[in-house]
N, C-alpha and C. Protein backbone atom coordinates (compact mmCIF):
# COMPACT_ATOMS: atom_id res chain seq x y z
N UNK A 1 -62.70 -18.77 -13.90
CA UNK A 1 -61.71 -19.61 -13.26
C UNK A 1 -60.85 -20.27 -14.34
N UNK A 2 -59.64 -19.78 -13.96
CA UNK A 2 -58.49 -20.93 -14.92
C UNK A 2 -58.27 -21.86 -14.46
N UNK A 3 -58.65 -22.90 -15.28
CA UNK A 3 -58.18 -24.56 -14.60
C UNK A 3 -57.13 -24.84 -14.58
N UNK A 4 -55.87 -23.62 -14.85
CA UNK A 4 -53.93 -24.20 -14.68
C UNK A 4 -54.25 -23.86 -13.25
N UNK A 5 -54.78 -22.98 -12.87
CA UNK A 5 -54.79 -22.00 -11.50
C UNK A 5 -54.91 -23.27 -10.74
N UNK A 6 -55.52 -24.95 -10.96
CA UNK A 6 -55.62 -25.79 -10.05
C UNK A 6 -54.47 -26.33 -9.81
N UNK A 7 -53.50 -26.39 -9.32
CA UNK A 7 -52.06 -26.74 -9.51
C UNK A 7 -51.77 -27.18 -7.87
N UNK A 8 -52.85 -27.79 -7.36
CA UNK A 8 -52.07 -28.33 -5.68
C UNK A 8 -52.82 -29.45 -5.75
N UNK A 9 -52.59 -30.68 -5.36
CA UNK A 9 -53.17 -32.01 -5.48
C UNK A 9 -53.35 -32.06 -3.84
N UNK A 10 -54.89 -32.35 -3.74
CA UNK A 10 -55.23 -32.39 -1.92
C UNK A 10 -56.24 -33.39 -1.82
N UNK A 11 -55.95 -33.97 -1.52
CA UNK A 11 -57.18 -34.98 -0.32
C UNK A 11 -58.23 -34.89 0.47
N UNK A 12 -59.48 -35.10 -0.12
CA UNK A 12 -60.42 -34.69 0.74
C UNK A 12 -61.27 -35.73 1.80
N UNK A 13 -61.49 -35.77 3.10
CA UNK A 13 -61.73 -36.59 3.76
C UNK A 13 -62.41 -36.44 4.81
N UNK A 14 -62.91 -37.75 5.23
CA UNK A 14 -64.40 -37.71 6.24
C UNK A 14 -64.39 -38.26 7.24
N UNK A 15 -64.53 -37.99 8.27
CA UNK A 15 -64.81 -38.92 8.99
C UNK A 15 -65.58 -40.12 9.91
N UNK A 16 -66.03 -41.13 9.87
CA UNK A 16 -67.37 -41.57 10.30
C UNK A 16 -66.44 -42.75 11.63
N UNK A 17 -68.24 -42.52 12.68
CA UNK A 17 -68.15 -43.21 14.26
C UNK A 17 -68.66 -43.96 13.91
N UNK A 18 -68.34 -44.95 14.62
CA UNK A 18 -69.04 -46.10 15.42
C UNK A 18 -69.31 -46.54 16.38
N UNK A 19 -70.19 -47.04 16.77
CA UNK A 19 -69.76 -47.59 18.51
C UNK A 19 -69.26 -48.84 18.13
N UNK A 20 -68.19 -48.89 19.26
CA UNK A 20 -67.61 -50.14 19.61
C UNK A 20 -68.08 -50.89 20.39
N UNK A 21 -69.53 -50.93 20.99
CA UNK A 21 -70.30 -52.13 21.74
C UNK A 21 -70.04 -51.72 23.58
N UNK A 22 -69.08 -50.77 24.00
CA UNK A 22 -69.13 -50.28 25.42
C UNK A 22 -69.33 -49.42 25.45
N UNK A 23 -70.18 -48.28 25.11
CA UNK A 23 -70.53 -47.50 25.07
C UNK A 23 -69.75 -46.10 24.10
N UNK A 24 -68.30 -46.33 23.81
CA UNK A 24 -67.33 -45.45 22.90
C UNK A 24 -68.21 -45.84 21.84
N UNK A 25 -67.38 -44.80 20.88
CA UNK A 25 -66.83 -44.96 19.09
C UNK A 25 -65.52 -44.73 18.96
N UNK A 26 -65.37 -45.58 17.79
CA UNK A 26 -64.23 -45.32 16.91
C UNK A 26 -64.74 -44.33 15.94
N UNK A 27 -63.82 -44.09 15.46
CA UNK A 27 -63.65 -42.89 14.43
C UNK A 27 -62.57 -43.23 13.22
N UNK A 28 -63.19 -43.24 12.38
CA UNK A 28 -62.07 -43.82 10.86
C UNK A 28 -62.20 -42.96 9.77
N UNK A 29 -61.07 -42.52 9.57
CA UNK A 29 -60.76 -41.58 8.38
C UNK A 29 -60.97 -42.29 6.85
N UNK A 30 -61.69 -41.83 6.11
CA UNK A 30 -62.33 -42.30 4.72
C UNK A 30 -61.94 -41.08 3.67
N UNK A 31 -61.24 -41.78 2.93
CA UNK A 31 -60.94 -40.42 1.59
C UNK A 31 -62.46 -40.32 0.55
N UNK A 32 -62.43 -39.41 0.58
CA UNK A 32 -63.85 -39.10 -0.05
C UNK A 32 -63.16 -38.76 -1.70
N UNK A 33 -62.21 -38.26 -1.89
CA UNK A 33 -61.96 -38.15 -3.27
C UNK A 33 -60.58 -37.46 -3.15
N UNK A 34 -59.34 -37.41 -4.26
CA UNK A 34 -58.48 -36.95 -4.36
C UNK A 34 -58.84 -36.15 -5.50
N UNK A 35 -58.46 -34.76 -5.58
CA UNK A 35 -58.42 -33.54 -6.73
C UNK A 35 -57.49 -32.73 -6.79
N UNK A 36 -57.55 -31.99 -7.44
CA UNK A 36 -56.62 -30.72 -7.99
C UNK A 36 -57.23 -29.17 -7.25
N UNK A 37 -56.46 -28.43 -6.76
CA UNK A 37 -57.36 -27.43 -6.04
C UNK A 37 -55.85 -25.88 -6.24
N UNK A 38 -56.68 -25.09 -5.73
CA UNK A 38 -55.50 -23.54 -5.97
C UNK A 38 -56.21 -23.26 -4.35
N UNK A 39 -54.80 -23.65 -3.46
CA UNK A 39 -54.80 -22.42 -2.47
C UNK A 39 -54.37 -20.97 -1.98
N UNK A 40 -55.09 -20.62 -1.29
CA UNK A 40 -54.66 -19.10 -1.56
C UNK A 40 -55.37 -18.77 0.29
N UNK A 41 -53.72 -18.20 0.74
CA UNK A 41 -53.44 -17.87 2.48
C UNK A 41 -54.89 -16.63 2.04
N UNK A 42 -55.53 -16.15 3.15
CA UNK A 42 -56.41 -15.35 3.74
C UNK A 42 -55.89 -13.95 4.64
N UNK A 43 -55.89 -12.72 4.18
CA UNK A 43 -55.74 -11.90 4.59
C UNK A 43 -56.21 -11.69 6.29
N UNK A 44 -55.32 -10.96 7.10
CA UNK A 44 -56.04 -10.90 8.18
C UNK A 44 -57.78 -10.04 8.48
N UNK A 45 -57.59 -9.44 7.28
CA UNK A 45 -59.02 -8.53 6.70
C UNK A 45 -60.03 -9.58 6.67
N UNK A 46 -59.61 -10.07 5.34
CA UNK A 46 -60.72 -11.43 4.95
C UNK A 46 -60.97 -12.45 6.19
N UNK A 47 -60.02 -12.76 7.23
CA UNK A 47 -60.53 -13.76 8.39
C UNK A 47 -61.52 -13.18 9.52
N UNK A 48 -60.78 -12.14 9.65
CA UNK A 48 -61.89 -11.09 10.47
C UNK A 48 -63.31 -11.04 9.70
N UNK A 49 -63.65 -10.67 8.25
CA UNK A 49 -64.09 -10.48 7.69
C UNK A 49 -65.54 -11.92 7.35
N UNK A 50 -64.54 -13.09 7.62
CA UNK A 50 -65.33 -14.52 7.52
C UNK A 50 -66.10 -14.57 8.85
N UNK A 51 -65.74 -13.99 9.88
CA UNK A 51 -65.51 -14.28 11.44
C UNK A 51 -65.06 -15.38 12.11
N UNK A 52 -63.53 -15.52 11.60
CA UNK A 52 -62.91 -17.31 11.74
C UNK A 52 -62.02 -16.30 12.82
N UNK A 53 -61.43 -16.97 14.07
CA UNK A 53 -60.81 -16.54 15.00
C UNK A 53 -59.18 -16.26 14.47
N UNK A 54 -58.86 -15.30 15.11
CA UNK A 54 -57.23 -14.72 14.74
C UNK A 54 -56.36 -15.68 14.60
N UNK A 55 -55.90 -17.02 15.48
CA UNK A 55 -55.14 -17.80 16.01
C UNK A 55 -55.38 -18.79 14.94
N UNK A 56 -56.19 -18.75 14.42
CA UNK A 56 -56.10 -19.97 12.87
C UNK A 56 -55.65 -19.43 11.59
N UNK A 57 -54.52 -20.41 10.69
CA UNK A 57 -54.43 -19.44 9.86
C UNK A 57 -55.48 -20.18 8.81
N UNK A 58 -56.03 -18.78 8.19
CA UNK A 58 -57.14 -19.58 7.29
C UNK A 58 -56.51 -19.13 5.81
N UNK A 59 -57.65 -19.99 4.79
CA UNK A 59 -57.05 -20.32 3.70
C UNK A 59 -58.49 -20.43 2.77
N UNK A 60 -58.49 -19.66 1.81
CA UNK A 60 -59.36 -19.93 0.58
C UNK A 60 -59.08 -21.42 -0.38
N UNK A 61 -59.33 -22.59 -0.44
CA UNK A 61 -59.28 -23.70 -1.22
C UNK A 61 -60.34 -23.91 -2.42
N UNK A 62 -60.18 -23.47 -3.42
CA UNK A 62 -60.94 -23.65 -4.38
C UNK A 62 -60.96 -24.98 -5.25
N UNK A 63 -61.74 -25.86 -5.79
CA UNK A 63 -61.85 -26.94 -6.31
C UNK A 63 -63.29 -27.37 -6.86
N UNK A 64 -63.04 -28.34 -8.29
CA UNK A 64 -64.37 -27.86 -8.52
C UNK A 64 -65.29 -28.26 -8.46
N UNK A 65 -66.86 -28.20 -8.52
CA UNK A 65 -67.93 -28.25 -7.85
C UNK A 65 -68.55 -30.12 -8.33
N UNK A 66 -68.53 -31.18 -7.35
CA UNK A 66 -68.96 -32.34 -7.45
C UNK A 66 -69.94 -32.37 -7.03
N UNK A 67 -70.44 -31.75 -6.03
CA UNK A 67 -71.78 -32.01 -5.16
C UNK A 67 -71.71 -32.85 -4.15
N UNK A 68 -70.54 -33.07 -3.81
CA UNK A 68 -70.19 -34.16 -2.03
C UNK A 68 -69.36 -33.13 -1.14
N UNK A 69 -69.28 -32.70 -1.46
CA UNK A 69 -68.03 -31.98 -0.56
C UNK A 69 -68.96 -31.03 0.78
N UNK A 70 -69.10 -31.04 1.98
CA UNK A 70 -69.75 -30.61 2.63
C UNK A 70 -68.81 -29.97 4.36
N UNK A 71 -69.22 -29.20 5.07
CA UNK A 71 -68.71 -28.90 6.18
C UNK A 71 -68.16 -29.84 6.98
N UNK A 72 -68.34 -31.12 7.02
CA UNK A 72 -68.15 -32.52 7.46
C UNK A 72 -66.81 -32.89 7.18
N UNK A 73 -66.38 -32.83 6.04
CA UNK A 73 -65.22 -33.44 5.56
C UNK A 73 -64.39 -32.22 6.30
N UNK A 74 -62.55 -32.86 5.63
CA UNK A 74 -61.30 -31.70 5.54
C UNK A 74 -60.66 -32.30 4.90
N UNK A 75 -59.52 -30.90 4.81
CA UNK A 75 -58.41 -31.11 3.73
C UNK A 75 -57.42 -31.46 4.03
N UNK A 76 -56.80 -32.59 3.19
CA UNK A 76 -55.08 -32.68 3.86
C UNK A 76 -54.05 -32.36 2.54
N UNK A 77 -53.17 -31.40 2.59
CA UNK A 77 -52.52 -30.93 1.74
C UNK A 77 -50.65 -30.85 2.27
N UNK A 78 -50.02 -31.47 1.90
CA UNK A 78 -48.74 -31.42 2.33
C UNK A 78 -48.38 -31.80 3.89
N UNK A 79 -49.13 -32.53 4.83
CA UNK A 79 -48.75 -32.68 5.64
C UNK A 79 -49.58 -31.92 6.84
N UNK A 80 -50.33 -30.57 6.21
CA UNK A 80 -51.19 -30.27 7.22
C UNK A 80 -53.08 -30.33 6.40
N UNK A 81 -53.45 -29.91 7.67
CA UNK A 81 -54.95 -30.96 7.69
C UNK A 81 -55.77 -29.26 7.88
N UNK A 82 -56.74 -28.88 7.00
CA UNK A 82 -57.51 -28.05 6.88
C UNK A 82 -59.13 -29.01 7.36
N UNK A 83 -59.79 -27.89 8.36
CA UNK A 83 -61.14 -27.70 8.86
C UNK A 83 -62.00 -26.94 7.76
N UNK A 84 -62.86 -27.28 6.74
CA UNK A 84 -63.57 -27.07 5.91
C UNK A 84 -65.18 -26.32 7.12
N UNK A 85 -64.94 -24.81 6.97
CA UNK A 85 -65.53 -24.03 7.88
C UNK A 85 -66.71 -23.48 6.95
N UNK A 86 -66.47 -23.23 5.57
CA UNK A 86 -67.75 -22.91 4.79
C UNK A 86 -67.79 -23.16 3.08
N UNK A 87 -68.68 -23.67 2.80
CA UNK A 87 -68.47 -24.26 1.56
C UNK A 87 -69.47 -23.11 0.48
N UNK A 88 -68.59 -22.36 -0.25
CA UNK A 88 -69.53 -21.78 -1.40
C UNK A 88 -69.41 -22.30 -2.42
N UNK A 89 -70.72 -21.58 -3.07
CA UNK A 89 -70.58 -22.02 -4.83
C UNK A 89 -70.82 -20.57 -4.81
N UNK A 90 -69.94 -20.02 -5.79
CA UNK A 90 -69.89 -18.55 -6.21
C UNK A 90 -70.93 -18.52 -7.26
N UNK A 91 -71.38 -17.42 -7.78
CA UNK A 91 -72.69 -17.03 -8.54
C UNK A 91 -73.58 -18.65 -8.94
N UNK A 92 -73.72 -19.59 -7.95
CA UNK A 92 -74.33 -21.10 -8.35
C UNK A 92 -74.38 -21.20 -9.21
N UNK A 93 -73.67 -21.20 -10.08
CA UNK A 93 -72.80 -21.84 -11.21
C UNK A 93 -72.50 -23.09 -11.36
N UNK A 94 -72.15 -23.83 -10.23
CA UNK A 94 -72.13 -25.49 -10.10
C UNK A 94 -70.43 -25.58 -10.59
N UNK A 95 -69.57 -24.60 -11.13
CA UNK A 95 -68.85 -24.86 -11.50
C UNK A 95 -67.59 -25.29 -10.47
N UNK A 96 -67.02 -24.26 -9.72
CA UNK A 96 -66.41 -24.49 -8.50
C UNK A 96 -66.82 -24.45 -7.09
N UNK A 97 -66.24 -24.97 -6.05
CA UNK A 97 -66.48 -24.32 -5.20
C UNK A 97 -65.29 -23.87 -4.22
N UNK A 98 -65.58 -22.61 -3.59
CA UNK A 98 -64.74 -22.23 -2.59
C UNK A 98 -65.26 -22.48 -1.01
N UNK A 99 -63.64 -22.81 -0.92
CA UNK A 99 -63.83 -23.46 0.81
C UNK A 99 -62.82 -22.75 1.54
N UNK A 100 -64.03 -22.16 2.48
CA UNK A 100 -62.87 -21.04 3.62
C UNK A 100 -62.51 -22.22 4.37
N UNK A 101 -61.48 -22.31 4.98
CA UNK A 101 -60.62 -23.76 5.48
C UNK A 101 -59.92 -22.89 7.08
N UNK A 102 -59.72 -23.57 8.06
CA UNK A 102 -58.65 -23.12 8.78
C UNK A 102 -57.99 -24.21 9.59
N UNK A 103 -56.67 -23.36 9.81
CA UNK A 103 -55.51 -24.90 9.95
C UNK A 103 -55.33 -24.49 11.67
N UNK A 104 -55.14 -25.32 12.26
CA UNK A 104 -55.06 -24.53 13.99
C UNK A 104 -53.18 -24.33 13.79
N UNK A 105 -53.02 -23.54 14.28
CA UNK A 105 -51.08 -23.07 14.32
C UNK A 105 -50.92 -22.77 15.64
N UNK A 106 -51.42 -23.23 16.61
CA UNK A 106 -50.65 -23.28 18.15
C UNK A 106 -51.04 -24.97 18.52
């Protein structure tokens, strides 16, 4: 991995409930960390291939490996908001990790 290759600044974030005392929750968005990441769009091969549904466009987000980053959180990058669908560490290396992501587009 080339670390110029990180060249998109994204936001990573969580969300946690509460109850509000009548039986709801609230829900409050918490930035878990701001980083440097390389995205890269997903072939219609590779989505089929993940088994992420046609109608999302998905997205490889690579960034590198802290040890918080989990299926829980997402990404917000320019205005749209990525669903963090699977989190690898390639050969567990600890070094990066890749996150198959998908954005809903209808």
């Amino acid at each position: 991995m080339q670390i110029g290759k990180l060249n998109k600044r994204v936001t990573i974030k969580s969300v946690t409930r509460a109850a509000d005392g009548i039986g709801g929750f609230n829900e409050t968005e918490t930035t878990v960390k701001e980083t440097w990441a390389q995205l890269r769009p997903l072939s219609a091969k590779e989505t089929l291939s993940y088994g992420l549904e046609l109608g999302d466009r998905a997205s490889e987000i690579t960034v590198m490996f802290d040890g918080t980053i989990n299926q829980t959180n997402f990404i917000l990058f320019g205005g749209r908001r990525y669903r963090i669908r699977s989190v690898v560490n390639p050969d567990e290396a600890k070094w990066v990790y890749k996150l198959i992501c998908t954005e809903r587009t209808d």
